[in-house]
C-alpha atoms as a PDB file:
ATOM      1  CA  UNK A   1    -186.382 -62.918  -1.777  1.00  0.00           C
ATOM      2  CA  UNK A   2    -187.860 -62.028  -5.433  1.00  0.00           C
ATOM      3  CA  UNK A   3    -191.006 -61.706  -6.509  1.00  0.00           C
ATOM      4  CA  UNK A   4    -191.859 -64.533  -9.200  1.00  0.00           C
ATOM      5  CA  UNK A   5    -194.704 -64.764 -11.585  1.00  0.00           C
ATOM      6  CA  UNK A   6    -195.769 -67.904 -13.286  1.00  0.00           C
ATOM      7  CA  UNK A   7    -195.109 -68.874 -16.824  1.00  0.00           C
ATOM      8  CA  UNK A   8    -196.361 -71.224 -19.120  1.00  0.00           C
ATOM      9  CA  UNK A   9    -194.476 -73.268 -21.527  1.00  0.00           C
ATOM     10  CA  UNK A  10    -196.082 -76.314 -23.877  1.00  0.00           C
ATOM     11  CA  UNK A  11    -195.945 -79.653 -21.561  1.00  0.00           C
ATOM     12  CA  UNK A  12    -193.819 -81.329 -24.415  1.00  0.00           C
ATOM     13  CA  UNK A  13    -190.954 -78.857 -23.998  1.00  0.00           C
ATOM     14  CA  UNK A  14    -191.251 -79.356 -20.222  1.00  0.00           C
ATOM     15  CA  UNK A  15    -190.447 -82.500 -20.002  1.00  0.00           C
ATOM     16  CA  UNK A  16    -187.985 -82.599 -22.612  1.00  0.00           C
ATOM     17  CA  UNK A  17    -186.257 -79.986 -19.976  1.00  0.00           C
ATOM     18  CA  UNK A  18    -186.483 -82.786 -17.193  1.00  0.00           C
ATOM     19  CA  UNK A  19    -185.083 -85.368 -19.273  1.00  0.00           C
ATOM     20  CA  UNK A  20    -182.137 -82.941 -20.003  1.00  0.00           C
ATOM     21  CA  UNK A  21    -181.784 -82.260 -15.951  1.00  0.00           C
ATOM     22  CA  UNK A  22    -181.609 -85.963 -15.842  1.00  0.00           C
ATOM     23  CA  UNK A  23    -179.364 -86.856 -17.998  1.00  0.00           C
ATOM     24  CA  UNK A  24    -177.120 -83.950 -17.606  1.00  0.00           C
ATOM     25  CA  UNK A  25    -177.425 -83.525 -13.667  1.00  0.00           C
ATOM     26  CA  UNK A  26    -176.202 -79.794 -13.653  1.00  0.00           C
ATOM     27  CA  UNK A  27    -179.779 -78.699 -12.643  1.00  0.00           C
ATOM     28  CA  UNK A  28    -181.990 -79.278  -9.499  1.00  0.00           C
ATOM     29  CA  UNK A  29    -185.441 -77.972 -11.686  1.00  0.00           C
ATOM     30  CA  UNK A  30    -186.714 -76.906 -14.913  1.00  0.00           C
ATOM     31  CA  UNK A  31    -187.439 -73.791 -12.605  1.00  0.00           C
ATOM     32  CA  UNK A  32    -183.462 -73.312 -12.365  1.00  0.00           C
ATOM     33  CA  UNK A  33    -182.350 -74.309 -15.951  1.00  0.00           C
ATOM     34  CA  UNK A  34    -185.069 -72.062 -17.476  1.00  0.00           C
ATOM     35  CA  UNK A  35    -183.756 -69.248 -14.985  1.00  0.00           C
ATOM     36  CA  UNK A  36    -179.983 -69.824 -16.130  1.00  0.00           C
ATOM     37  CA  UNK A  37    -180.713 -69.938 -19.797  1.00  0.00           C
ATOM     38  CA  UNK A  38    -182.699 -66.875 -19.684  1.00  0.00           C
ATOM     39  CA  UNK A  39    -180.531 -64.658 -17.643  1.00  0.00           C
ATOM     40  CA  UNK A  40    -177.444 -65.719 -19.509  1.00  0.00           C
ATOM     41  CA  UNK A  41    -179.305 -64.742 -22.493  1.00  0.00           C
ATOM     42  CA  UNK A  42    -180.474 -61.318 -21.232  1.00  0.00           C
ATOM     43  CA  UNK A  43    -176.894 -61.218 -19.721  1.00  0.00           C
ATOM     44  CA  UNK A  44    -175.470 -61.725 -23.364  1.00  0.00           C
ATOM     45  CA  UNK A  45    -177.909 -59.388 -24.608  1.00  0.00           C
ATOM     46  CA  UNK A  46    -177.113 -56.412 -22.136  1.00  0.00           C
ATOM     47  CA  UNK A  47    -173.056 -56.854 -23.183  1.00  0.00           C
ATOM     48  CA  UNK A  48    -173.718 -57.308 -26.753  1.00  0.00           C
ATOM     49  CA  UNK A  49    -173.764 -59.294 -29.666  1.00  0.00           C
ATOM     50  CA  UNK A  50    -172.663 -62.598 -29.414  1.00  0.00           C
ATOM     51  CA  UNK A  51    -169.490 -64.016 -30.953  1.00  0.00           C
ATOM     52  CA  UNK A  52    -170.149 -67.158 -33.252  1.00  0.00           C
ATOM     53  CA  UNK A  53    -168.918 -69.776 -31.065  1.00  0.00           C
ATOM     54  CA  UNK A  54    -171.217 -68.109 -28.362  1.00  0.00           C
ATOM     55  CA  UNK A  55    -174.052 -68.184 -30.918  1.00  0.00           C
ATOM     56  CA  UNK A  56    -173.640 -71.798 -31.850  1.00  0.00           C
ATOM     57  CA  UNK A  57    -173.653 -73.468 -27.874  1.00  0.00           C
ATOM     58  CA  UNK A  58    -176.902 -71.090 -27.581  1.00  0.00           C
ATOM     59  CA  UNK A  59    -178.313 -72.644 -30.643  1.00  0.00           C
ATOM     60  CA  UNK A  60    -176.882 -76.684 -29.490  1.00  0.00           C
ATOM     61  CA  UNK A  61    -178.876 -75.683 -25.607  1.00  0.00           C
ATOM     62  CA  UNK A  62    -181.988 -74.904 -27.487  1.00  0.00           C
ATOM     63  CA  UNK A  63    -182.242 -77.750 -30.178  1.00  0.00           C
ATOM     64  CA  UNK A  64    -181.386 -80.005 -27.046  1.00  0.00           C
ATOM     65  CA  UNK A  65    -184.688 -78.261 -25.221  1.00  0.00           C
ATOM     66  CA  UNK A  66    -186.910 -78.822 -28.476  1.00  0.00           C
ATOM     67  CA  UNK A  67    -187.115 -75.168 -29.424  1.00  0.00           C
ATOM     68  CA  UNK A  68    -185.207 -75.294 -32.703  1.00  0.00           C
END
């Protein structure tokens, strides 16, 4: 098993994050979706740039979390 640490994130943006498990049903927790957005970004990161239309569904997964 891995070792976690805790993070903190603004209350509004967390439960925008549950409403978005609700209503999209793909996640179990904010725990997972926040762990799946951020390794896909560090995965993205390690291979390289992103193309546009990769770029644009990052930027649609983060206006629909409230953080643009």
């Amino acid at each position: 098993m891995q070792e976690k640490v805790t993070l903190s994130i603004p209350k509004e943006l967390y439960e925008k994050a549950e409403e978005y498990i609700k209503n999209t049903g793909g996640f179990e927790s904010v725990e997972e979706l926040i762990v799946f957005m951020l390794e896909e970004l560090v995965r993205e990161e390690e291979e390289g740039s992103f193309s546009p239309e990769e770029e644009e569904e990052i930027k649609k997964r983060l206006r629909s979390l409230g953080y643009i």
